[in-house]
Protein backbone atom coordinates (compact mmCIF):
# COMPACT_ATOMS: atom_id res chain seq x y z
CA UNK A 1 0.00 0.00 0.00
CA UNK A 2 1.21 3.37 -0.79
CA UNK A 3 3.50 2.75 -3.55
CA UNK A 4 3.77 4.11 -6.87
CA UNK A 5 5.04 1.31 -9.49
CA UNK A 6 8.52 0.54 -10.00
CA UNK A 7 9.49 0.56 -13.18
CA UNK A 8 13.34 -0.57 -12.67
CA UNK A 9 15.07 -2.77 -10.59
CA UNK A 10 16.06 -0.47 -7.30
CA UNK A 11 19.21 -0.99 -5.51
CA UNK A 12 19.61 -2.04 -1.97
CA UNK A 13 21.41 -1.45 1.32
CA UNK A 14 23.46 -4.11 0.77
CA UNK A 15 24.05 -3.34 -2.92
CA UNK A 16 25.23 0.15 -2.63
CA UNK A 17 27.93 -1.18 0.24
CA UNK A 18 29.14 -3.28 -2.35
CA UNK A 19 29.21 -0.61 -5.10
CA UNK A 20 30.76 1.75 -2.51
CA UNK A 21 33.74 -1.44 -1.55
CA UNK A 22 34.40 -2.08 -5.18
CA UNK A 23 34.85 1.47 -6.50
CA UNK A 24 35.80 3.83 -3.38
CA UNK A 25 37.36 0.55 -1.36
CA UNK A 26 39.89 3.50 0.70
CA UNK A 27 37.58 6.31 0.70
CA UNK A 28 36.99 6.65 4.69
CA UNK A 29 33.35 6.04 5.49
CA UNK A 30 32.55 6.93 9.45
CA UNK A 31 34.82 8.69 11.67
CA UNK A 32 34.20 8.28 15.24
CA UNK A 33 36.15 11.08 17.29
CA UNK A 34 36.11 9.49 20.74
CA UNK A 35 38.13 6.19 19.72
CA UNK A 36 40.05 7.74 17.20
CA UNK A 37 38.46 5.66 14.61
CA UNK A 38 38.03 5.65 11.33
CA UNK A 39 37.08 2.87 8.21
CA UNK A 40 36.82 2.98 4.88
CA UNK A 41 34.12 1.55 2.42
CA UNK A 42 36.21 -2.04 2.27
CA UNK A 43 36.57 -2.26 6.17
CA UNK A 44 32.84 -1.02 5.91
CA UNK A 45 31.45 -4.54 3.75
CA UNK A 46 34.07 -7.02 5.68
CA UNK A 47 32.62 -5.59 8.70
CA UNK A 48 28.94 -6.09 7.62
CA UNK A 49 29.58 -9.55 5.85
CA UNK A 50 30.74 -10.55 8.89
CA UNK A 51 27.62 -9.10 10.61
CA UNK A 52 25.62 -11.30 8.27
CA UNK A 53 27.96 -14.41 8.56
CA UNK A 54 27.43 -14.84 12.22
CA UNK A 55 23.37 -13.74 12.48
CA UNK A 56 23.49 -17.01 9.39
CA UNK A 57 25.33 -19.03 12.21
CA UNK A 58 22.72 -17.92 15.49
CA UNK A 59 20.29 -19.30 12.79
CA UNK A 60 18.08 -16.01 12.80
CA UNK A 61 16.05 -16.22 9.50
CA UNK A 62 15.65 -14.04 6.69
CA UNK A 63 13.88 -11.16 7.53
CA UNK A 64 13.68 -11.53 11.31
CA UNK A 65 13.91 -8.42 13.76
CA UNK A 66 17.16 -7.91 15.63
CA UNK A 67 17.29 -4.63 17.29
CA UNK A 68 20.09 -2.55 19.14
CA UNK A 69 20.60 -0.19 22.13
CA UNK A 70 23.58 1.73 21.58
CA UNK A 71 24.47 5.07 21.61
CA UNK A 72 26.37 6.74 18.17
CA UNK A 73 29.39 5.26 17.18
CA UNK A 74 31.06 3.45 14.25
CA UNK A 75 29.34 0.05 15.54
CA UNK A 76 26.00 1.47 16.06
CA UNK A 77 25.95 2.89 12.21
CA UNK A 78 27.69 -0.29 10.72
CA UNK A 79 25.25 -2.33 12.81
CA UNK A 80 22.24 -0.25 11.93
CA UNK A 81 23.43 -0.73 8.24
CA UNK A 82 24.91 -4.60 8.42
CA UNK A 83 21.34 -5.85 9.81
CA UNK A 84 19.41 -4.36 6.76
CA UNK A 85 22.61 -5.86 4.13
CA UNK A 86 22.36 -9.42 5.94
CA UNK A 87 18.51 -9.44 4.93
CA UNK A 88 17.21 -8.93 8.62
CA UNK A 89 15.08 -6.59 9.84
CA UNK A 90 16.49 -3.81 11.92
CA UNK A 91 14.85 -2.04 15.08
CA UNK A 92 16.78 0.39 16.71
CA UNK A 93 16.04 0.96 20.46
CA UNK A 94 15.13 4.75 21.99
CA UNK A 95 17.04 4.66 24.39
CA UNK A 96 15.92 7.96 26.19
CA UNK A 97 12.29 6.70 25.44
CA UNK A 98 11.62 5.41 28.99
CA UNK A 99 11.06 2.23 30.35
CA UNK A 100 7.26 1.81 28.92
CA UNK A 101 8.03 2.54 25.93
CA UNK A 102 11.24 0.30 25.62
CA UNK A 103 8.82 -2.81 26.95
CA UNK A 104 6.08 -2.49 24.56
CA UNK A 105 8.60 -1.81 21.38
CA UNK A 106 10.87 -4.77 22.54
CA UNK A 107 7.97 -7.40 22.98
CA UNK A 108 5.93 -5.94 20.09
CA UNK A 109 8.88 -5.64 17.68
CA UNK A 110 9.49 -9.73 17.49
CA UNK A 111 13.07 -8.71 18.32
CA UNK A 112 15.41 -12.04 18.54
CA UNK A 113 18.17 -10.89 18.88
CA UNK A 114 19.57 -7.08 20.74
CA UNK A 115 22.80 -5.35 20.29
CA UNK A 116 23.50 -4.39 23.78
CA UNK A 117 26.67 -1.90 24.95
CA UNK A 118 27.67 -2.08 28.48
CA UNK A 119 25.86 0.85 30.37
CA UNK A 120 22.46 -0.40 28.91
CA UNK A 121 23.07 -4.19 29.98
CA UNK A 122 21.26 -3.13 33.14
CA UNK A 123 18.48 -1.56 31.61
CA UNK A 124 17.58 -4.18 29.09
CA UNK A 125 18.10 -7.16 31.66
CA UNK A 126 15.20 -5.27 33.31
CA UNK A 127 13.33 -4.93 30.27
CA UNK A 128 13.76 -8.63 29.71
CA UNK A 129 13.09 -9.71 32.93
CA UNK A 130 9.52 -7.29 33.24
CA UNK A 131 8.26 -8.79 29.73
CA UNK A 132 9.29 -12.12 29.95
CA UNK A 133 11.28 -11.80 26.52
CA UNK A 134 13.59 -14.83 25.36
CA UNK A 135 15.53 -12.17 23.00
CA UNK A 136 19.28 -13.26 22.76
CA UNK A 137 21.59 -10.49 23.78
CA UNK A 138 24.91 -9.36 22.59
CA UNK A 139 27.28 -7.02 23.55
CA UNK A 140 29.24 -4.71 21.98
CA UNK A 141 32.08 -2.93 22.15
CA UNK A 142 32.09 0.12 20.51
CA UNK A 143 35.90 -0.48 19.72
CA UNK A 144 36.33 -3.75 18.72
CA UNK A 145 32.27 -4.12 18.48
CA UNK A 146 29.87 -7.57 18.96
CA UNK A 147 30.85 -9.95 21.42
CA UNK A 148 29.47 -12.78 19.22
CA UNK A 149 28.74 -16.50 21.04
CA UNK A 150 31.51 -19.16 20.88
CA UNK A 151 29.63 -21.64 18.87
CA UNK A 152 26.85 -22.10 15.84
CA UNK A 153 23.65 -22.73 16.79
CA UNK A 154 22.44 -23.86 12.98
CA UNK A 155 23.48 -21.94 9.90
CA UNK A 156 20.65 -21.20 7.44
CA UNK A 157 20.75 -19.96 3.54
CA UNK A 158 19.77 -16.23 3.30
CA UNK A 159 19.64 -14.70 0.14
CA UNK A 160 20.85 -11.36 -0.93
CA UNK A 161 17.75 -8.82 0.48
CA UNK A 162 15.95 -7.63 -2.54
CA UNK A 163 13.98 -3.71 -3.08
CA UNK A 164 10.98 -4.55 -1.40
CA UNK A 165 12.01 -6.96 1.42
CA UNK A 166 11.63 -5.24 4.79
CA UNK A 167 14.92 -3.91 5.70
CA UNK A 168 13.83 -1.24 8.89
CA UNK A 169 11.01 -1.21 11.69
CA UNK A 170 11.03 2.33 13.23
CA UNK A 171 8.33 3.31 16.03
CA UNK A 172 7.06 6.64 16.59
CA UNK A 173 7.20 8.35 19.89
CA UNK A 174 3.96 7.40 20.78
CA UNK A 175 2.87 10.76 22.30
CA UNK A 176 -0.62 10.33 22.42
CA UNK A 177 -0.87 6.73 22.78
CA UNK A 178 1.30 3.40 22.32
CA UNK A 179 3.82 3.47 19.61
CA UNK A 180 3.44 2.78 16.50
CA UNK A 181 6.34 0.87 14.28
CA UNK A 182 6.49 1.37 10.77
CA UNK A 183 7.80 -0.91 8.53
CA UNK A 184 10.00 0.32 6.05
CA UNK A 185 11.65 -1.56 2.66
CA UNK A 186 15.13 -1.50 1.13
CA UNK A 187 13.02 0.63 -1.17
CA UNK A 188 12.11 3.37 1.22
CA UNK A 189 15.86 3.43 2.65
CA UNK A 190 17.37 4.03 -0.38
CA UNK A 191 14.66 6.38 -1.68
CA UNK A 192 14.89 8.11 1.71
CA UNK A 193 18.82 8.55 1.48
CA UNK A 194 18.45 9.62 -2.03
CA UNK A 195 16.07 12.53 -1.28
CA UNK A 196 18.28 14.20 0.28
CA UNK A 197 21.01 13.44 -1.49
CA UNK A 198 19.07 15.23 -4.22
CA UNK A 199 17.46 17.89 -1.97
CA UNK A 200 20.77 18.74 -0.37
CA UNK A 201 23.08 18.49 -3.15
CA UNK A 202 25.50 16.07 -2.00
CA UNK A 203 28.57 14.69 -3.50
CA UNK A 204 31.62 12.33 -2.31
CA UNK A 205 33.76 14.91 -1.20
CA UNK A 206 30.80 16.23 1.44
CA UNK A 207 31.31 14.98 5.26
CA UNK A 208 28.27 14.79 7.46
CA UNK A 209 28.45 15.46 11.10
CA UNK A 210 25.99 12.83 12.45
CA UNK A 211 24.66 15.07 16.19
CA UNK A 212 21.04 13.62 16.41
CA UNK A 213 20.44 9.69 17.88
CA UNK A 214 20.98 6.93 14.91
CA UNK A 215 18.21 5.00 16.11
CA UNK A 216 15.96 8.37 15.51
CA UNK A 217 15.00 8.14 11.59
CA UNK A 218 16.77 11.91 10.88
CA UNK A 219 20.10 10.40 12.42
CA UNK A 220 19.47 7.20 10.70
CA UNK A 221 18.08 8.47 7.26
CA UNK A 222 20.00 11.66 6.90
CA UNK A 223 23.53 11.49 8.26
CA UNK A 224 23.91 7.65 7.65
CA UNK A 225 21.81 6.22 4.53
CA UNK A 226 22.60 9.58 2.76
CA UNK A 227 26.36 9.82 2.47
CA UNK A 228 26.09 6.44 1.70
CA UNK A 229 24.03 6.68 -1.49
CA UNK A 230 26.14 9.33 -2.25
CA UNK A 231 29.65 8.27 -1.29
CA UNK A 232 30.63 10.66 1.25
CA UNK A 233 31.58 10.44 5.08
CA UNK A 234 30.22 11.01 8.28
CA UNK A 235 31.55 12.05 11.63
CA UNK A 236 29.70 10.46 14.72
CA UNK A 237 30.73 11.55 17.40
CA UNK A 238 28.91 9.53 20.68
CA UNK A 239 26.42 12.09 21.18
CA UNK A 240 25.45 15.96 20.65
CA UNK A 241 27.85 18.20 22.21
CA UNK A 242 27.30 22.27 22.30
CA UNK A 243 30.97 22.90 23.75
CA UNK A 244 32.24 20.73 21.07
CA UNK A 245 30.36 21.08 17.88
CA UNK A 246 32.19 23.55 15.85
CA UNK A 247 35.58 22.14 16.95
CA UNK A 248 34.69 18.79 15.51
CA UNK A 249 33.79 20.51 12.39
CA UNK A 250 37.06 22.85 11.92
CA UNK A 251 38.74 19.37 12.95
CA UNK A 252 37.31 16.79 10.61
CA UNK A 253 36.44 19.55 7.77
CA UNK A 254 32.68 18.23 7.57
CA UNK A 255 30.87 20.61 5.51
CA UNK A 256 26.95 19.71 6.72
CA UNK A 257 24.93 18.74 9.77
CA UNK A 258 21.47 17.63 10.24
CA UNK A 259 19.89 19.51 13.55
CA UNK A 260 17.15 20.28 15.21
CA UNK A 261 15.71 23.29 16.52
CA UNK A 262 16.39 22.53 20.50
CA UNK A 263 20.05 22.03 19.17
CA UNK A 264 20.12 24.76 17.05
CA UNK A 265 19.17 27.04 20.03
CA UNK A 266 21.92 25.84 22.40
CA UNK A 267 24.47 26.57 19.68
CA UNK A 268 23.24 30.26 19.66
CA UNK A 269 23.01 30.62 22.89
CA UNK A 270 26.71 30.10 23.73
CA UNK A 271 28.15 31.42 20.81
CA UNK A 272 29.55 33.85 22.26
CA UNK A 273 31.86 31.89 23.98
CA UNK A 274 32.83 30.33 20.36
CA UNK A 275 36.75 30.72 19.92
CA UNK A 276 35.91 30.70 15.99
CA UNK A 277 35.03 34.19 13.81
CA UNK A 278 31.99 33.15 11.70
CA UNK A 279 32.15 33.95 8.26
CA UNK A 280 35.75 34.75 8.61
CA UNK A 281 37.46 31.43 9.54
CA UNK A 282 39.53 29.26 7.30
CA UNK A 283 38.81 26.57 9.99
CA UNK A 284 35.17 26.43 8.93
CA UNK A 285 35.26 27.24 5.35
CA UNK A 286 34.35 23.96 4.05
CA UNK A 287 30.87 23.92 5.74
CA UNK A 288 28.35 25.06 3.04
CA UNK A 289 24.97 24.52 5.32
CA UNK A 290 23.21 23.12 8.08
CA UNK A 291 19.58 21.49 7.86
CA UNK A 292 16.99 21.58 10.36
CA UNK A 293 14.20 19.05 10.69
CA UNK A 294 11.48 16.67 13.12
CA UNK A 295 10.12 20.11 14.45
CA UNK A 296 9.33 23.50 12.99
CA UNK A 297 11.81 26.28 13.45
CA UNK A 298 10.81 29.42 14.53
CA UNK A 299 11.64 32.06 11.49
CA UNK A 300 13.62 34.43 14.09
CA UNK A 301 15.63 31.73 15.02
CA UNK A 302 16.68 30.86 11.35
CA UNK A 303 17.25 34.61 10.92
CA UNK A 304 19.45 34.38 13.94
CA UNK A 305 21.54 31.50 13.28
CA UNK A 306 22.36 32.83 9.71
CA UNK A 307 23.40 36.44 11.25
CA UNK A 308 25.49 34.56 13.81
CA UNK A 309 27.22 31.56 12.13
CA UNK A 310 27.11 33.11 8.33
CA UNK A 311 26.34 29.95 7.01
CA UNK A 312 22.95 28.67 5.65
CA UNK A 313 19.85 26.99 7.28
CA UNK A 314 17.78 24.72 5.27
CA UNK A 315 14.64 23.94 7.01
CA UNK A 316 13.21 20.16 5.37
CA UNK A 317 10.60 17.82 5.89
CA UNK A 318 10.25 14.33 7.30
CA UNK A 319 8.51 11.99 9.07
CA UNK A 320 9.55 8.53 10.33
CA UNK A 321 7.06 6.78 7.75
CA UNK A 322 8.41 8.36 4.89
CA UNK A 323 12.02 7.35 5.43
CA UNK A 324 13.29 10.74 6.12
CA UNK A 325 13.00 13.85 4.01
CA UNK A 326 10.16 14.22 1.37
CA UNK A 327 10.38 18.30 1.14
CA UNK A 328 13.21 20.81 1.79
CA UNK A 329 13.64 24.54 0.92
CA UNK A 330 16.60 24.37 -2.20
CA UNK A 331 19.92 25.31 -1.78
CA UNK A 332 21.49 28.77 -2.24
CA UNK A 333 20.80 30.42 -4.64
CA UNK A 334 17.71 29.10 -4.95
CA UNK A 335 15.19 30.82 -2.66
CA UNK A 336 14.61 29.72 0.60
CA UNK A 337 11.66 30.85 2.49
CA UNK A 338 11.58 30.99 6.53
CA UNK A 339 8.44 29.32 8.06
CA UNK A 340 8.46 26.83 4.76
CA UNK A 341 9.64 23.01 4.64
CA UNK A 342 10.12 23.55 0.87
CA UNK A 343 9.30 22.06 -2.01
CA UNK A 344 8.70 18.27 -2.50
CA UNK A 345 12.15 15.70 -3.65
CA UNK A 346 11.86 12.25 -4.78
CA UNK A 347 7.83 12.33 -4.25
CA UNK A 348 4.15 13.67 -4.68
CA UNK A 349 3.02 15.97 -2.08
CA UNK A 350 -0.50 17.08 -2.08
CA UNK A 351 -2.94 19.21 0.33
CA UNK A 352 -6.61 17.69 0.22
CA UNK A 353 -9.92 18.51 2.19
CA UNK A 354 -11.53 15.49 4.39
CA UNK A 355 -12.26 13.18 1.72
CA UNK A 356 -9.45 13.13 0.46
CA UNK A 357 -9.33 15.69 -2.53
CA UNK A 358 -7.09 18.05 -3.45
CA UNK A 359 -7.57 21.98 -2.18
CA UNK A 360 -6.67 24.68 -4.70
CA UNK A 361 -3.36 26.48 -4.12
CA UNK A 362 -3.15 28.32 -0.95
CA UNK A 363 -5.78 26.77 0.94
CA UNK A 364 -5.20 24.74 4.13
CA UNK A 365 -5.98 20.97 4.45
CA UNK A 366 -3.93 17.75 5.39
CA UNK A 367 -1.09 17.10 4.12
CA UNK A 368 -0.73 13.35 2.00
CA UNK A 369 2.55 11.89 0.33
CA UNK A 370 3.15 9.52 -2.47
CA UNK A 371 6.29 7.87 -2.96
CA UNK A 372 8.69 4.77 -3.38
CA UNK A 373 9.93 6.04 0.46
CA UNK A 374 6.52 5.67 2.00
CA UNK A 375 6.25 2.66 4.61
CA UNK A 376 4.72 -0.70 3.98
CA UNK A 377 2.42 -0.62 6.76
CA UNK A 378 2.87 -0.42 10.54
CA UNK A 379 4.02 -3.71 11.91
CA UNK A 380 0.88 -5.83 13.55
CA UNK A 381 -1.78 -2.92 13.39
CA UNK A 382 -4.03 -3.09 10.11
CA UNK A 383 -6.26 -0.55 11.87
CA UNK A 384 -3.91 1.81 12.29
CA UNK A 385 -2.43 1.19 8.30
CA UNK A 386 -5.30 1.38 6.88
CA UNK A 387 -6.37 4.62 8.60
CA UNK A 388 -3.00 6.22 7.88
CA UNK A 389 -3.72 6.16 3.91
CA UNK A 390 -6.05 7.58 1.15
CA UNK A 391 -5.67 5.36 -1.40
CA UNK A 392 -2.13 5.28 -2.43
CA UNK A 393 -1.09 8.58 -0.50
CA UNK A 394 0.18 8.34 2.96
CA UNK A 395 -1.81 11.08 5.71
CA UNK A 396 0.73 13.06 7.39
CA UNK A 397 -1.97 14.60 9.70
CA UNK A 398 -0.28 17.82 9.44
CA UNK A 399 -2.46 20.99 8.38
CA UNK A 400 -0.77 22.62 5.40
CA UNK A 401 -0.64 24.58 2.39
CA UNK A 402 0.95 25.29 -1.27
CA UNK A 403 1.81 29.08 -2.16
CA UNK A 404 1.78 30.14 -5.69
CA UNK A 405 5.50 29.31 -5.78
CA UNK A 406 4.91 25.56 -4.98
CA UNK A 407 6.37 25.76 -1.12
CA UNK A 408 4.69 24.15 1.63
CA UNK A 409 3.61 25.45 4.98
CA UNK A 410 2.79 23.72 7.80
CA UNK A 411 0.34 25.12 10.43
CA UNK A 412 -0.14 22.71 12.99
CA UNK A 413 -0.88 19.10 13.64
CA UNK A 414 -4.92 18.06 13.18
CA UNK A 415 -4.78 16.56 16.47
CA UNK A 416 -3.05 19.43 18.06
CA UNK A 417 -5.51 22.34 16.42
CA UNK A 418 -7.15 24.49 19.93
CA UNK A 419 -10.62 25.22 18.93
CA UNK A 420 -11.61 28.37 21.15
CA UNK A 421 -15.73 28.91 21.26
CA UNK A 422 -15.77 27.44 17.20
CA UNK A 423 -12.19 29.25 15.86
CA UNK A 424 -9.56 27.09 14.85
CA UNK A 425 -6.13 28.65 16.30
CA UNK A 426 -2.93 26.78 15.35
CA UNK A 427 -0.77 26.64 18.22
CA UNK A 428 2.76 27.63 16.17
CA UNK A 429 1.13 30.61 15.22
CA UNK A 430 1.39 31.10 18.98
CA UNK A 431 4.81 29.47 19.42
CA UNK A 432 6.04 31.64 16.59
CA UNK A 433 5.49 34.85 18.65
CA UNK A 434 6.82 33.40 22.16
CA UNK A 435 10.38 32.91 20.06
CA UNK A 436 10.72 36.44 19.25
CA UNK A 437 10.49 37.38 22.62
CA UNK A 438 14.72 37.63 23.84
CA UNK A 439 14.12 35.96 27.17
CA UNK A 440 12.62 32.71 25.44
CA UNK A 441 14.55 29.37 25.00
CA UNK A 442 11.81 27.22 24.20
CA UNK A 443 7.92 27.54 24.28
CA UNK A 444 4.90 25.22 23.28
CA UNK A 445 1.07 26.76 23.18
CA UNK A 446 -1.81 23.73 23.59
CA UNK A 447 -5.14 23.68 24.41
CA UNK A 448 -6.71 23.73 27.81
CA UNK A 449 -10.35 22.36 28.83
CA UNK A 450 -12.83 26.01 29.18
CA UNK A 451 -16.58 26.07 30.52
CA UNK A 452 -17.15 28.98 28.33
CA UNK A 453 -15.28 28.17 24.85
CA UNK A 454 -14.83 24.67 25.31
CA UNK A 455 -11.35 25.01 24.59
CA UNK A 456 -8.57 27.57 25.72
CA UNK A 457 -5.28 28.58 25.01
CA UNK A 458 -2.39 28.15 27.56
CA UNK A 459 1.22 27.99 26.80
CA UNK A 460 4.61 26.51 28.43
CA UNK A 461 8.25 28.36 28.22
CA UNK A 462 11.59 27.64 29.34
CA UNK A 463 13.70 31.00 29.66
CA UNK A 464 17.05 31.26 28.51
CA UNK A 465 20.12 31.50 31.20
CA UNK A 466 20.19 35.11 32.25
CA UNK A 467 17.36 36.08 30.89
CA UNK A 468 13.67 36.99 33.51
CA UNK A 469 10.09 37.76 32.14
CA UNK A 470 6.76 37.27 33.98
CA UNK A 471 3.57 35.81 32.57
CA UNK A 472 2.20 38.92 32.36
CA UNK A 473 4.67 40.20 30.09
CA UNK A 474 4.60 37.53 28.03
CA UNK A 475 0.86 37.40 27.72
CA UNK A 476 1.24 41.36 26.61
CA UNK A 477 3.54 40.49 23.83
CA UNK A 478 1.77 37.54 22.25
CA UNK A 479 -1.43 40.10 22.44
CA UNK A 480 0.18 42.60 20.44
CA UNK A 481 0.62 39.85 17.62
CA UNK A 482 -2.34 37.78 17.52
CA UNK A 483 -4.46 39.69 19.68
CA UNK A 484 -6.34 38.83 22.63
CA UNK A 485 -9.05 35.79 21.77
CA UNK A 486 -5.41 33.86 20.17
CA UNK A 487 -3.40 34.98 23.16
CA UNK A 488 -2.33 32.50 25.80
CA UNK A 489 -4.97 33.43 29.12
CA UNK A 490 -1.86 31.43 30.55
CA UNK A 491 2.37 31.00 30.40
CA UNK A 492 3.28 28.21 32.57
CA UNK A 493 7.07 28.83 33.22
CA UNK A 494 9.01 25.27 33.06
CA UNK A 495 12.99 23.83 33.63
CA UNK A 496 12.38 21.82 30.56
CA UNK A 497 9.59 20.70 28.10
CA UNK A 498 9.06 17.32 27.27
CA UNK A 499 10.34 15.82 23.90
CA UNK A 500 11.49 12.78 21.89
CA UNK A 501 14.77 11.53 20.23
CA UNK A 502 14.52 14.20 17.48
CA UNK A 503 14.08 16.79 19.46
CA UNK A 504 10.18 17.56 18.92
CA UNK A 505 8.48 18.98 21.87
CA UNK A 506 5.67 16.55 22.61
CA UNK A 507 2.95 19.45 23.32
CA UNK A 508 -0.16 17.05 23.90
CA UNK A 509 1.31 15.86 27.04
CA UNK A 510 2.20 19.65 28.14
CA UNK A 511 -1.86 20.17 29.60
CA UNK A 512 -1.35 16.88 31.80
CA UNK A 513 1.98 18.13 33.82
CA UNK A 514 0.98 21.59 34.78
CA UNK A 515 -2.62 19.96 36.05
């Protein structure tokens, strides 16, 4: 479901590895800072053979799940990539999800088998334990990587994977209910890495520094299945560091990072403590742009990173289902437009009313997507597959619309829309304004239960370091913008606001904590 036909025979993860090994076998691959690693695209398909030799040997079947819990490293990408190539099913573990989350994806995924490192042994012998799972662990080292058992337990035949075999089984945060774990083919990774290959331009010579979580679909998708398709490199450092992220990139000359907005906002906010001159540093002159996806950016802060850093934002598109990107503003020179996740690459987007057909140009509806990237369905919930499609075109369930130019616009989430007394407000319309205030770090608007309008607007900030408002204050400013029926009646102050892997704040849950 939710394919358009194939008219050629598509390659595959394992396919492009061995492209990669038999005409760039020296060209470095992944670069891991920590270890002082590095391999090229020959250690990269020993490494993964290997991977597939042994998983033949624990006799784990074509197209079984084996998952991992490790944070980024060379092992965690070659893993994430050598499950997929050895015709298994991958399902990489959240490890910041929390313990509810971690037992329902580990019994629901079918996992038999989990790449463990050593300070999540713990954690997933508790996991194990509280589910009753049989699941076969391994450790791993993220030096000399998978502790594999002594002996064969029964080898068994697997054949090369082929386009539309199931290669990854991602699940969603699960913010307003259980997760959900899409299913996702050879097919869809490749289309997914090739997207923004296209979208972004890339070539061998570019070098990736790989911040956000590989076993988040934008760490996964973007900075690992990307630079493959296209030859590059990538940098993964263990995890996102603020003090450290420009060093890394003078160091390692990578010339593009994926990010999200949260991380985008703690670069800016100590950049004044930077020891490079943006715009002005032979250090940093090979980095050409930075992305920014999973969550909208405010436009203020795009306009603010570019001032500051002198190097360009591209704000993109993508969603867990659709392998990644499916829309991204074009690279300079092209124009790019703040508030806008671009145009479509690599598939149909369309805006259509409740039944499914398309709205003229500029009017708002739901936003649907057509493409070899989409996912196959999610794994063990036909409700929930057939409900997420019209037809051939998978429902986003974001509100959105098409300018005369062709770029999209995203308003808000259907299930997040506040309805105040019949009006429809779109909370990042409110959001928007809160980031323009100085004094802001982060801020979420959602809706409240009202007597009088059934539904009312209320709002949750964290304030930057060294920076004091009051509610009040706040409350004034948003007034002045969307006036007083849109205005938040109240601005819950807060240390931190609740989000996922990628970064995006999970604002349905925001009415339950200040209650």
């Amino acid at each position: 479901m939710g394919k358009t036909e194939v008219l050629i025979k598509m390659p595959t993860v394992s396919s492009i590895i061995s492209q990669r090994a038999a005409e760039q076998p020296e060209k470095t691959f992944l670069i891991q800072p920590e270890t002082d690693q590095s391999i090229c695209f020959a250690d990269l398909k020993r490494n993964i053979d290997a991977v597939s030799c042994r998983l033949d040997d624990m006799g784990i079947r074509q197209g079984s799940k084996v998952a991992f819990m490790l944070d980024n490293g060379i092992w965690s990408a070659q893993l994430l990539l050598g499950i997929m190539a050895s015709g298994r099913v991958v399902v990489p573990l959240n490890v910041v999800a929390g313990q509810k989350h971690l037992e329902y994806v580990l019994e629901h995924s079918d996992a038999e088998v989990v790449f463990v490192e050593a300070c999540y042994v713990q954690l997933l012998e508790t996991l194990m334990s509280d589910t009753n799972c049989t699941t076969s662990m391994i450790r791993v080292d993220p030096v000399s990587g998978p502790n594999w058992p002594d002996s064969p337990t029964g080898t068994i035949p697997v054949h090369a994977p082929r386009a539309d075999d199931s290669a990854l089984l991602l699940y969603t945060s699960g913010s307003t209910g259980l997760p959900k774990g899409a299913l996702l083919s050879h097919r869809a990774i490749v289309s997914g890495g090739t997207n923004v290959v296209s979208g972004h331009q890339l070539a061998e010579d570019d070098r990736a520094l790989c911040v956000l979580p590989v076993y988040h679909i934008n760490g996964a998708m973007v900075t690992i299945a990307a630079p493959l398709v296209s030859g590059g490199s990538v940098v993964i450092p263990k995890r996102f560091s603020a003090s450290t992220f420009w060093k890394l990139v003078a160091e390692h000359q990578c010339s593009w990072s994926s990010l999200v907005p949260t991380i985008i906002k703690y670069l800016l906010d100590r950049s004044a403590n930077e020891e490079f001159a943006f715009g002005n540093d032979s250090r940093l002159e090979r980095f050409r742009f930075a992305r920014s996806a999973s969550a909208p950016l405010p436009a203020v802060v795009m306009r603010e990173w570019e001032s500051t850093f002198q190097v360009p934002m591209v704000e993109t598109l993508g969603l867990t289902e659709t392998a990644g990107t499916v829309a991204s503003n074009p690279m300079p020179p092209a124009p790019r437009k703040p508030g806008s996740v671009g145009i479509p690459y690599g598939n149909d987007i369309r805006i259509v009313d409740q039944s499914g057909e398309q709205c003229p140009q500029g009017t708002r509806g739901e936003m649907v997507i057509r493409g070899n990237n989409t996912l196959d369905c999610y794994y063990k919930n036909p409700d929930a597959t057939s409900a997420g499609f019209f037809g051939n075109w998978f429902r986003t369930g974001d509100i959105a619309y098409e300018d005369e130019d062709g770029y999209l616009f995203i308003t808000g989430r259907i299930k997040e829309l506040i309805i105040r007394g019949g009006e429809n407000i779109a909370p990042r319309e409110i959001d928007d304004v809160l980031y323009r205030h100085q004094a802001v770090l982060e801020a979420a608007a959602f809706g409240v239960p009202d007597e009088n309008y059934g539904q009312e607007v209320a709002a949750c900030v964290v304030v930057r370091d060294g920076h004091a408002c009051s509610e009040e204050e706040l409350r004034s400013f948003c007034e002045q913008s969307v006036g007083a029926v849109k205005a938040p009646k109240r601005i819950h102050f807060m240390d931190e606001l609740p989000k996922g892997a990628s970064g995006k704040i999970f604002r349905l849950r925001l009415a339950d904590l200040i209650s």
